[in-house]
PDB file of N, CA and C in Angstrom:
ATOM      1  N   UNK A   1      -7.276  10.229 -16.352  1.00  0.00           N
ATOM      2  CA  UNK A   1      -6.251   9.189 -16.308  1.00  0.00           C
ATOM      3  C   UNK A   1      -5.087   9.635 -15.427  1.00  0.00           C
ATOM      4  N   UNK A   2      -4.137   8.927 -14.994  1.00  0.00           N
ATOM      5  CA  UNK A   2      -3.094   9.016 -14.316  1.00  0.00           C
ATOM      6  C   UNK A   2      -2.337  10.139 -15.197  1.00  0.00           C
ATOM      7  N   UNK A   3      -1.472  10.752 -13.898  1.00  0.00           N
ATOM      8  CA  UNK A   3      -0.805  11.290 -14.786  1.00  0.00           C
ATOM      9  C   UNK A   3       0.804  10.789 -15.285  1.00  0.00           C
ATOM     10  N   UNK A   4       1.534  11.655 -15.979  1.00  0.00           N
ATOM     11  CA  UNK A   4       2.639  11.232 -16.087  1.00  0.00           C
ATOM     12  C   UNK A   4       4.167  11.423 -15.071  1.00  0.00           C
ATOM     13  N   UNK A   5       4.737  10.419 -14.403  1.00  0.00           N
ATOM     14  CA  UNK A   5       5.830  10.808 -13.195  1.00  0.00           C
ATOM     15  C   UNK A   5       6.852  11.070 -13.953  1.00  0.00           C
ATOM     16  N   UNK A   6       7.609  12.187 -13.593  1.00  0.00           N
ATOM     17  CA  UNK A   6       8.761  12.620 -14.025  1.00  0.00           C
ATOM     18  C   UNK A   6       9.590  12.023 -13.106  1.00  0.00           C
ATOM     19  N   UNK A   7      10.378  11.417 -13.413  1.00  0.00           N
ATOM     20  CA  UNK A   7      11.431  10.911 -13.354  1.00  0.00           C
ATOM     21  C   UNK A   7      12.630  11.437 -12.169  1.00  0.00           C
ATOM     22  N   UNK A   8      12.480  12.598 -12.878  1.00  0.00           N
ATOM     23  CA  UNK A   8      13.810  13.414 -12.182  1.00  0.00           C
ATOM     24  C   UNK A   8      13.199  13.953 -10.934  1.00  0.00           C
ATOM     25  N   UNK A   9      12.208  13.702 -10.190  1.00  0.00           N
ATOM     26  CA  UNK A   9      11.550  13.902  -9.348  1.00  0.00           C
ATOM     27  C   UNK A   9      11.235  13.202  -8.471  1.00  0.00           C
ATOM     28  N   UNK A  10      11.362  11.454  -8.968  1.00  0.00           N
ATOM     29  CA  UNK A  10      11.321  10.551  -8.249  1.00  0.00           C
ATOM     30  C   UNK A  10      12.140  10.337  -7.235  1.00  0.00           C
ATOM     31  N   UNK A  11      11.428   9.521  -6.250  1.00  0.00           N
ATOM     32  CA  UNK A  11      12.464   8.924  -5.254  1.00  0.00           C
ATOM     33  C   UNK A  11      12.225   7.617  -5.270  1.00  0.00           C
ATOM     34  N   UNK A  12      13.463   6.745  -4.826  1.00  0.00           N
ATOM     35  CA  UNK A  12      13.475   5.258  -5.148  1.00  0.00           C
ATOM     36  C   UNK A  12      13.181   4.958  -3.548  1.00  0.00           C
ATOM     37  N   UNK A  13      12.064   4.147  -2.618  1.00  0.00           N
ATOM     38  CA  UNK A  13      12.295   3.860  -1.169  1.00  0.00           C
ATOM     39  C   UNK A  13      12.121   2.351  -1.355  1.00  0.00           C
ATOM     40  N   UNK A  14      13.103   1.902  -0.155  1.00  0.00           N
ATOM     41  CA  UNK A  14      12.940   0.775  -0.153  1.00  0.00           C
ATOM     42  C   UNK A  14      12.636   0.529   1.785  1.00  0.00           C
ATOM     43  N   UNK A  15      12.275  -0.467   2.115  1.00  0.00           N
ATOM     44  CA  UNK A  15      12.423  -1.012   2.997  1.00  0.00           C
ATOM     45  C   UNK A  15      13.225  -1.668   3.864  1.00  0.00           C
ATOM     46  N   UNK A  16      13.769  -0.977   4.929  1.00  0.00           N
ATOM     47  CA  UNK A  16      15.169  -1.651   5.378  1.00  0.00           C
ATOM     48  C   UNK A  16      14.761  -2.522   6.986  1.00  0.00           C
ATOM     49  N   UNK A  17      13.378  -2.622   7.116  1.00  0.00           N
ATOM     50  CA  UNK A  17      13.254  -4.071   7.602  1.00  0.00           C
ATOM     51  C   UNK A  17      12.805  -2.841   9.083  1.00  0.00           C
ATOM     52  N   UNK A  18      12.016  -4.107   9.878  1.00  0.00           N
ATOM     53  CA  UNK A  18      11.298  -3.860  11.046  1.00  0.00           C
ATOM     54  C   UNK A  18      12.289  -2.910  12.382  1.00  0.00           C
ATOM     55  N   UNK A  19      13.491  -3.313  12.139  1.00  0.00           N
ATOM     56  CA  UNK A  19      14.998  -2.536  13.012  1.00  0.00           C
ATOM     57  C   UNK A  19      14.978  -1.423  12.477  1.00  0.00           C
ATOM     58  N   UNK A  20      14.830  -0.674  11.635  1.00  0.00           N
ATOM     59  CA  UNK A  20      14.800   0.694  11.374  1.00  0.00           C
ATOM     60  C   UNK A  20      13.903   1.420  10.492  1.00  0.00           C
ATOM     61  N   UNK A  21      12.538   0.683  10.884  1.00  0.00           N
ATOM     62  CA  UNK A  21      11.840   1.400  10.590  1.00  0.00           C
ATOM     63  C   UNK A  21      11.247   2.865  11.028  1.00  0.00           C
ATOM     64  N   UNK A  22      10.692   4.113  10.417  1.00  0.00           N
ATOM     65  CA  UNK A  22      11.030   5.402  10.402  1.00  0.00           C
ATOM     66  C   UNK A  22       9.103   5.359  10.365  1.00  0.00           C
ATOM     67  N   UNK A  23       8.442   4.694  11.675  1.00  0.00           N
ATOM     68  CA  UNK A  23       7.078   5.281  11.108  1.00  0.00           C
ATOM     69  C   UNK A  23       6.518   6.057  10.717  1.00  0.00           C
ATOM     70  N   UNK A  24       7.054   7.279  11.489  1.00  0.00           N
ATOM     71  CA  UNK A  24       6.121   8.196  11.054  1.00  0.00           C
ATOM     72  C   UNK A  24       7.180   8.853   9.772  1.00  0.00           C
ATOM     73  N   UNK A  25       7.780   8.421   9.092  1.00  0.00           N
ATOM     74  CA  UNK A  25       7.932   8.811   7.681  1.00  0.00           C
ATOM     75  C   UNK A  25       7.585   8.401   6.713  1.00  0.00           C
ATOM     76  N   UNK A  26       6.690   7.001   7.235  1.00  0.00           N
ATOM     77  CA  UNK A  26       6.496   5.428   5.912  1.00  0.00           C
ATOM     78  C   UNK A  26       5.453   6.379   4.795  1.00  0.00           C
ATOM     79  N   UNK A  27       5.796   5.972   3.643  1.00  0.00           N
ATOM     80  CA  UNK A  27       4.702   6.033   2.388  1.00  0.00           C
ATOM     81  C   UNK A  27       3.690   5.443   2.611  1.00  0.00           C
ATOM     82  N   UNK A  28       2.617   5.804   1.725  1.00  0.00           N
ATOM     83  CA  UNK A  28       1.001   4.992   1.757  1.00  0.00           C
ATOM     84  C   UNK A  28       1.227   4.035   1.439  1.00  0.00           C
ATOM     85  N   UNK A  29       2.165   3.529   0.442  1.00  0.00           N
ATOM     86  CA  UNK A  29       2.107   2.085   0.115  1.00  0.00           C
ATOM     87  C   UNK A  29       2.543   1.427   0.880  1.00  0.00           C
ATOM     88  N   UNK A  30       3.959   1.779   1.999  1.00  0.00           N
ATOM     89  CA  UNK A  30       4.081   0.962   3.047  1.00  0.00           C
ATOM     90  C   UNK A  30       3.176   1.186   4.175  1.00  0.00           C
ATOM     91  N   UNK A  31       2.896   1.983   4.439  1.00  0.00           N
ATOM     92  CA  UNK A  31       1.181   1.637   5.359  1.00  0.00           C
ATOM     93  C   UNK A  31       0.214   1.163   4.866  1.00  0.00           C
ATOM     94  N   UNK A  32      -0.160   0.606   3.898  1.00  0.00           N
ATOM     95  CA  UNK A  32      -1.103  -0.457   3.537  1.00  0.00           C
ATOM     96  C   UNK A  32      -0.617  -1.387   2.969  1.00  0.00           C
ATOM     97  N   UNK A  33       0.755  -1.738   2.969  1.00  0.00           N
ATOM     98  CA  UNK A  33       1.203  -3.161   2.724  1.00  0.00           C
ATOM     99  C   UNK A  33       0.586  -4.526   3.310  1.00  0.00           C
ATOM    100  N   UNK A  34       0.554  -5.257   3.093  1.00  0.00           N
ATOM    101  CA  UNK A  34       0.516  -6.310   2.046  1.00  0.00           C
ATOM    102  C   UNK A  34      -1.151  -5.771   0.699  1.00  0.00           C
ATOM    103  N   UNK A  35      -1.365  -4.660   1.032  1.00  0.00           N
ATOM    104  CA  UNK A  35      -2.619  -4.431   0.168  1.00  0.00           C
ATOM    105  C   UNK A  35      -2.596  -3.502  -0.336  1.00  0.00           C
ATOM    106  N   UNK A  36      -3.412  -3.299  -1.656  1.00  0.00           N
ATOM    107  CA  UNK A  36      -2.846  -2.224  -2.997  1.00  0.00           C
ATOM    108  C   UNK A  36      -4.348  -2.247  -3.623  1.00  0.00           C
ATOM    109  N   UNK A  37      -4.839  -0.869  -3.907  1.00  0.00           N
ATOM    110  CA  UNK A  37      -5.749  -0.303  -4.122  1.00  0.00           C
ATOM    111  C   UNK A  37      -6.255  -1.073  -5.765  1.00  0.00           C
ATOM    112  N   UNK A  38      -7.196  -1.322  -6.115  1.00  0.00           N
ATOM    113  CA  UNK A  38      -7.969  -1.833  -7.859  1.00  0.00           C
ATOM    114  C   UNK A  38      -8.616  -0.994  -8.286  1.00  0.00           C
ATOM    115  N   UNK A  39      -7.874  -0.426  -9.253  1.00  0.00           N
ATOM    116  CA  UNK A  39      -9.219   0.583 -10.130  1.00  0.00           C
ATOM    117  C   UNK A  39      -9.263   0.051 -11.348  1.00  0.00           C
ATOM    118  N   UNK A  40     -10.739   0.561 -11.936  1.00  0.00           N
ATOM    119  CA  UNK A  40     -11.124   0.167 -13.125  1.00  0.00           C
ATOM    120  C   UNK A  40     -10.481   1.295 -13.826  1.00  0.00           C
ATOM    121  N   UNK A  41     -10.978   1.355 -15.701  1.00  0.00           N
ATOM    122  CA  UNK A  41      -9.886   2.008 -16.425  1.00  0.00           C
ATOM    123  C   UNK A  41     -10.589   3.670 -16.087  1.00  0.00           C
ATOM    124  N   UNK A  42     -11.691   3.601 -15.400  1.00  0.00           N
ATOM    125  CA  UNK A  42     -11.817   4.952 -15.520  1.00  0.00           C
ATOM    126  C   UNK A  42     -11.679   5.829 -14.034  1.00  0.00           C
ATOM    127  N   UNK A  43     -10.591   4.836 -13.102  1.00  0.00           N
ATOM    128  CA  UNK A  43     -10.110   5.214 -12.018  1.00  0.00           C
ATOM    129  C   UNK A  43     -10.972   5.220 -10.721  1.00  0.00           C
ATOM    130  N   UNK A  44     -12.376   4.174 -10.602  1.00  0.00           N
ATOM    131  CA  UNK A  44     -13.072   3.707  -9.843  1.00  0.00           C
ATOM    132  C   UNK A  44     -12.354   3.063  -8.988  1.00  0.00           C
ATOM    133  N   UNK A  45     -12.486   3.237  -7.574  1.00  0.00           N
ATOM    134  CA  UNK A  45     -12.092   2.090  -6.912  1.00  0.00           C
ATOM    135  C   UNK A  45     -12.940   0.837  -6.761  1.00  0.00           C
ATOM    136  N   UNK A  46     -12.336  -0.087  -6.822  1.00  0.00           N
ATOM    137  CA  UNK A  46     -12.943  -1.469  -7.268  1.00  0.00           C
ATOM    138  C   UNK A  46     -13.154  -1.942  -6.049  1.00  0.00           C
ATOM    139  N   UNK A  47     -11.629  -1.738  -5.046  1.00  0.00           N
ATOM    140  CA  UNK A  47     -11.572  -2.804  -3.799  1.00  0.00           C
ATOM    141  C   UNK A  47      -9.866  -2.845  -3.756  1.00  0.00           C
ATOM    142  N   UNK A  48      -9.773  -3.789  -3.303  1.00  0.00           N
ATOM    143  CA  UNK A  48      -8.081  -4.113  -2.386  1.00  0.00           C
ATOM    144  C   UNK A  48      -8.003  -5.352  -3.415  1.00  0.00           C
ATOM    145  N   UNK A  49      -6.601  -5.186  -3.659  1.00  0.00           N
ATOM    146  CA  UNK A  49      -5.634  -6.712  -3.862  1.00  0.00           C
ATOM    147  C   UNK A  49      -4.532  -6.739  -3.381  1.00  0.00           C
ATOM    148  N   UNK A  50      -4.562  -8.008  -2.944  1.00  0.00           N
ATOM    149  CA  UNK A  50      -3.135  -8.506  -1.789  1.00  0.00           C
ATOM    150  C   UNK A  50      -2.349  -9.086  -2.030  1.00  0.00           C
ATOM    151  N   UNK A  51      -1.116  -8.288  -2.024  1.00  0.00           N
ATOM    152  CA  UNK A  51      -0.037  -8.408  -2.569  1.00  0.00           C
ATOM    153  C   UNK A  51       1.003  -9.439  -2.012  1.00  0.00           C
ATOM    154  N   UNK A  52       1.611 -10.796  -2.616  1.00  0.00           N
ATOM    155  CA  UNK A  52       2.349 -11.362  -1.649  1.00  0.00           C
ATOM    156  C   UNK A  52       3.690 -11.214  -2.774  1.00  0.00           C
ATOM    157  N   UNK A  53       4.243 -10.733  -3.245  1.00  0.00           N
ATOM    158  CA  UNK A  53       5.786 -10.395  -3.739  1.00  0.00           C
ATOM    159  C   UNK A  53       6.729 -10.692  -2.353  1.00  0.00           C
ATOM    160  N   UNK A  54       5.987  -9.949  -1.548  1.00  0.00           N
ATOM    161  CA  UNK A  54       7.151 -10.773  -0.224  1.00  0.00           C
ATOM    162  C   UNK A  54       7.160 -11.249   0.576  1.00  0.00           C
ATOM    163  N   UNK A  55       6.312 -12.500  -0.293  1.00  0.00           N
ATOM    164  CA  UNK A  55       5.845 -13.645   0.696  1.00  0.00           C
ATOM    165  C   UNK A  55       7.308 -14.229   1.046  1.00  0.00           C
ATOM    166  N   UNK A  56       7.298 -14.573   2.485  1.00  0.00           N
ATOM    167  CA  UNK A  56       8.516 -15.233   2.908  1.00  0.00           C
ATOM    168  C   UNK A  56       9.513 -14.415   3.446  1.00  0.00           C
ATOM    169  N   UNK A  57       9.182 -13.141   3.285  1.00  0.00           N
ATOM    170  CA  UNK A  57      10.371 -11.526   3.731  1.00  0.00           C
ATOM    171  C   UNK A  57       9.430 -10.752   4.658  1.00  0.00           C
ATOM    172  N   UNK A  58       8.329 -10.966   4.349  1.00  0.00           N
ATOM    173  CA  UNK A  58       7.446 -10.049   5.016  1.00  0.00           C
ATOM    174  C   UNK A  58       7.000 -10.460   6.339  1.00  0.00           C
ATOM    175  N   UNK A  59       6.993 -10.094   7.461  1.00  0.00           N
ATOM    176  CA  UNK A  59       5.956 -10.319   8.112  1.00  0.00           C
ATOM    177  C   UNK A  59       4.445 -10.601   8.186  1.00  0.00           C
ATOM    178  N   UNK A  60       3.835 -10.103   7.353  1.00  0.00           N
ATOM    179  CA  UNK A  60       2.388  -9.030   7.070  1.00  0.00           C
ATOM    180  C   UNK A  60       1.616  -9.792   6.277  1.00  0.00           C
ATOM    181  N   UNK A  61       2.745 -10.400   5.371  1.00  0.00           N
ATOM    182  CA  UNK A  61       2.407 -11.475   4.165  1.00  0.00           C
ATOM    183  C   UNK A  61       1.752 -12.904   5.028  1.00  0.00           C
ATOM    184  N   UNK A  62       0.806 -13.048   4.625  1.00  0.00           N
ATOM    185  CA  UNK A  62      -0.042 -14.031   5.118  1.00  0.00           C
ATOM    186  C   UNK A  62      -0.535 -14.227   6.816  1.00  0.00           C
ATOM    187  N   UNK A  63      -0.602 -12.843   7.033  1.00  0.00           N
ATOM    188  CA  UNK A  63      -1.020 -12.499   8.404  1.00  0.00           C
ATOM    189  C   UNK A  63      -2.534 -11.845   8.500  1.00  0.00           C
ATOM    190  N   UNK A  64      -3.470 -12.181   7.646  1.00  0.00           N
ATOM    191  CA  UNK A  64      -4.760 -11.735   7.588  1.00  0.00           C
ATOM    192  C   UNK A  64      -5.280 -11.173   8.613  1.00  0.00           C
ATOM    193  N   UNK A  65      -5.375 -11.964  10.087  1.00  0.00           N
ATOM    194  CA  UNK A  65      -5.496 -11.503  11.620  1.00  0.00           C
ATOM    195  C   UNK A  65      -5.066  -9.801  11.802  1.00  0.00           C
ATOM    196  N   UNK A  66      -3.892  -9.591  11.284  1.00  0.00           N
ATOM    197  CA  UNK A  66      -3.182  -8.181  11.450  1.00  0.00           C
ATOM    198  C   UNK A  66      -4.214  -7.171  10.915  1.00  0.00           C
ATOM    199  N   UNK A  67      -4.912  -7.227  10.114  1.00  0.00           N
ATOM    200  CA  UNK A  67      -5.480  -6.385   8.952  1.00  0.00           C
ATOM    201  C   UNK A  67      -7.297  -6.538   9.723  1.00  0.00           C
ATOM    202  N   UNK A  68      -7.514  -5.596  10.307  1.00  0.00           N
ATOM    203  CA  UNK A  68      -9.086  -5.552  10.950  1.00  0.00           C
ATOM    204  C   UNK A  68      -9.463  -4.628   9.917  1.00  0.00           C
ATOM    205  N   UNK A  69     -10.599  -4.951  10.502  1.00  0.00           N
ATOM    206  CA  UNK A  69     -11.953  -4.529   9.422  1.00  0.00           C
ATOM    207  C   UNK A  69     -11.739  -3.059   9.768  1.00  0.00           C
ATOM    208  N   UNK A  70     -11.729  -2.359  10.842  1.00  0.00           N
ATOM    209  CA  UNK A  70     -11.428  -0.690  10.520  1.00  0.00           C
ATOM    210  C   UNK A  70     -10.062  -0.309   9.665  1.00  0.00           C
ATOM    211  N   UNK A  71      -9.270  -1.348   9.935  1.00  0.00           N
ATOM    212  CA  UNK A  71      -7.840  -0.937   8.331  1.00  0.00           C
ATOM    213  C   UNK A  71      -8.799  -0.777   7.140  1.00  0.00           C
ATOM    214  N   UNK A  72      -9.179  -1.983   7.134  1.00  0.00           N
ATOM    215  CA  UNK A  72      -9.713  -2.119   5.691  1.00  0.00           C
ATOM    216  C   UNK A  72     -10.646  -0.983   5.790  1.00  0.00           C
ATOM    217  N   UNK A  73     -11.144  -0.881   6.313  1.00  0.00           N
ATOM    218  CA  UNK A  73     -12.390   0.300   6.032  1.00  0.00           C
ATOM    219  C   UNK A  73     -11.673   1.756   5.544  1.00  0.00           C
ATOM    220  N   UNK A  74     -10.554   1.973   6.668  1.00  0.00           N
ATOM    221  CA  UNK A  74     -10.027   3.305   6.180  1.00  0.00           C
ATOM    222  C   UNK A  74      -9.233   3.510   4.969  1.00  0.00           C
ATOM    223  N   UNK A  75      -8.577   2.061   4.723  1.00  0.00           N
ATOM    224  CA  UNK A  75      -7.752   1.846   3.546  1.00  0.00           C
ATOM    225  C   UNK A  75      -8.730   2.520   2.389  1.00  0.00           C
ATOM    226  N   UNK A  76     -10.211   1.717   2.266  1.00  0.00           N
ATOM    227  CA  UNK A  76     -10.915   2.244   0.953  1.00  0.00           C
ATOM    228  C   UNK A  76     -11.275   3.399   1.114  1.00  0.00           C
ATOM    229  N   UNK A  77     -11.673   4.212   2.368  1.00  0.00           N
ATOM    230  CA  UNK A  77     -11.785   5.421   2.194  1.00  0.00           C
ATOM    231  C   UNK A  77     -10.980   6.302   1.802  1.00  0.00           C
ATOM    232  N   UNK A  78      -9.564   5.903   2.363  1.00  0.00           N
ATOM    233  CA  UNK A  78      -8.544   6.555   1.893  1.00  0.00           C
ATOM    234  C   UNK A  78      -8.600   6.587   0.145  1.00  0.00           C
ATOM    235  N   UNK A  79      -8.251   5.431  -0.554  1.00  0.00           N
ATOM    236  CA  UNK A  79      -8.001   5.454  -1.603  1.00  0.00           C
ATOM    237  C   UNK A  79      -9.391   5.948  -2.498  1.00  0.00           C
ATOM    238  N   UNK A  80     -10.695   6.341  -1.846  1.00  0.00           N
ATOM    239  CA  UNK A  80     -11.790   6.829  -2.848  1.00  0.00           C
ATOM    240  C   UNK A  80     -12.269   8.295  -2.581  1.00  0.00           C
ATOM    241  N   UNK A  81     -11.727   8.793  -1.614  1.00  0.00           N
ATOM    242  CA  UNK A  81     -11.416  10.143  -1.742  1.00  0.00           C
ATOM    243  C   UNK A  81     -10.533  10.712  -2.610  1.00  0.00           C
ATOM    244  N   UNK A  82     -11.206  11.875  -3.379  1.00  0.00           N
ATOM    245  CA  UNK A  82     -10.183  12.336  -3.838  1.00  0.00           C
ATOM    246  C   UNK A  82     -10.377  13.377  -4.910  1.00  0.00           C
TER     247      UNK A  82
END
């Protein structure tokens, strides 16, 4: 199972928009934004779900075209290694 995040260890990132973005510092989750990894309870990867929370802020959000089949491909490899 997952483990537990301590807190006092965390960092809070947010996104301060396409003008200052810091690529080569982005998190995994913002390099596979608008899409977020599905596991079952025993930490299988299932597949991708697509996230629209910022639908209407995002670029990315409802841009399917953007997202080729080698993203997707590396996305699941990424997330089933491990």
């Amino acid at each position: 199972m997952a483990e537990e995040v301590d807190a006092e260890q965390s960092v809070f990132i947010e996104c301060r928009g396409v003008s200052h973005c810091e690529r080569e510092n982005r998190s995994v989750s913002c390099r596979t934004f608008p899409y977020d990894p599905y596991f079952d309870n025993e930490e299988n990867l299932l597949g991708l779900v697509y996230n629209r929370v910022l639908e209407g802020k995002c670029y990315l959000v409802d841009r399917h075209r953007v997202a080729t089949k080698k993203f997707v491909g590396e996305f699941l490899r990424f997330f089933s290694i491990g």
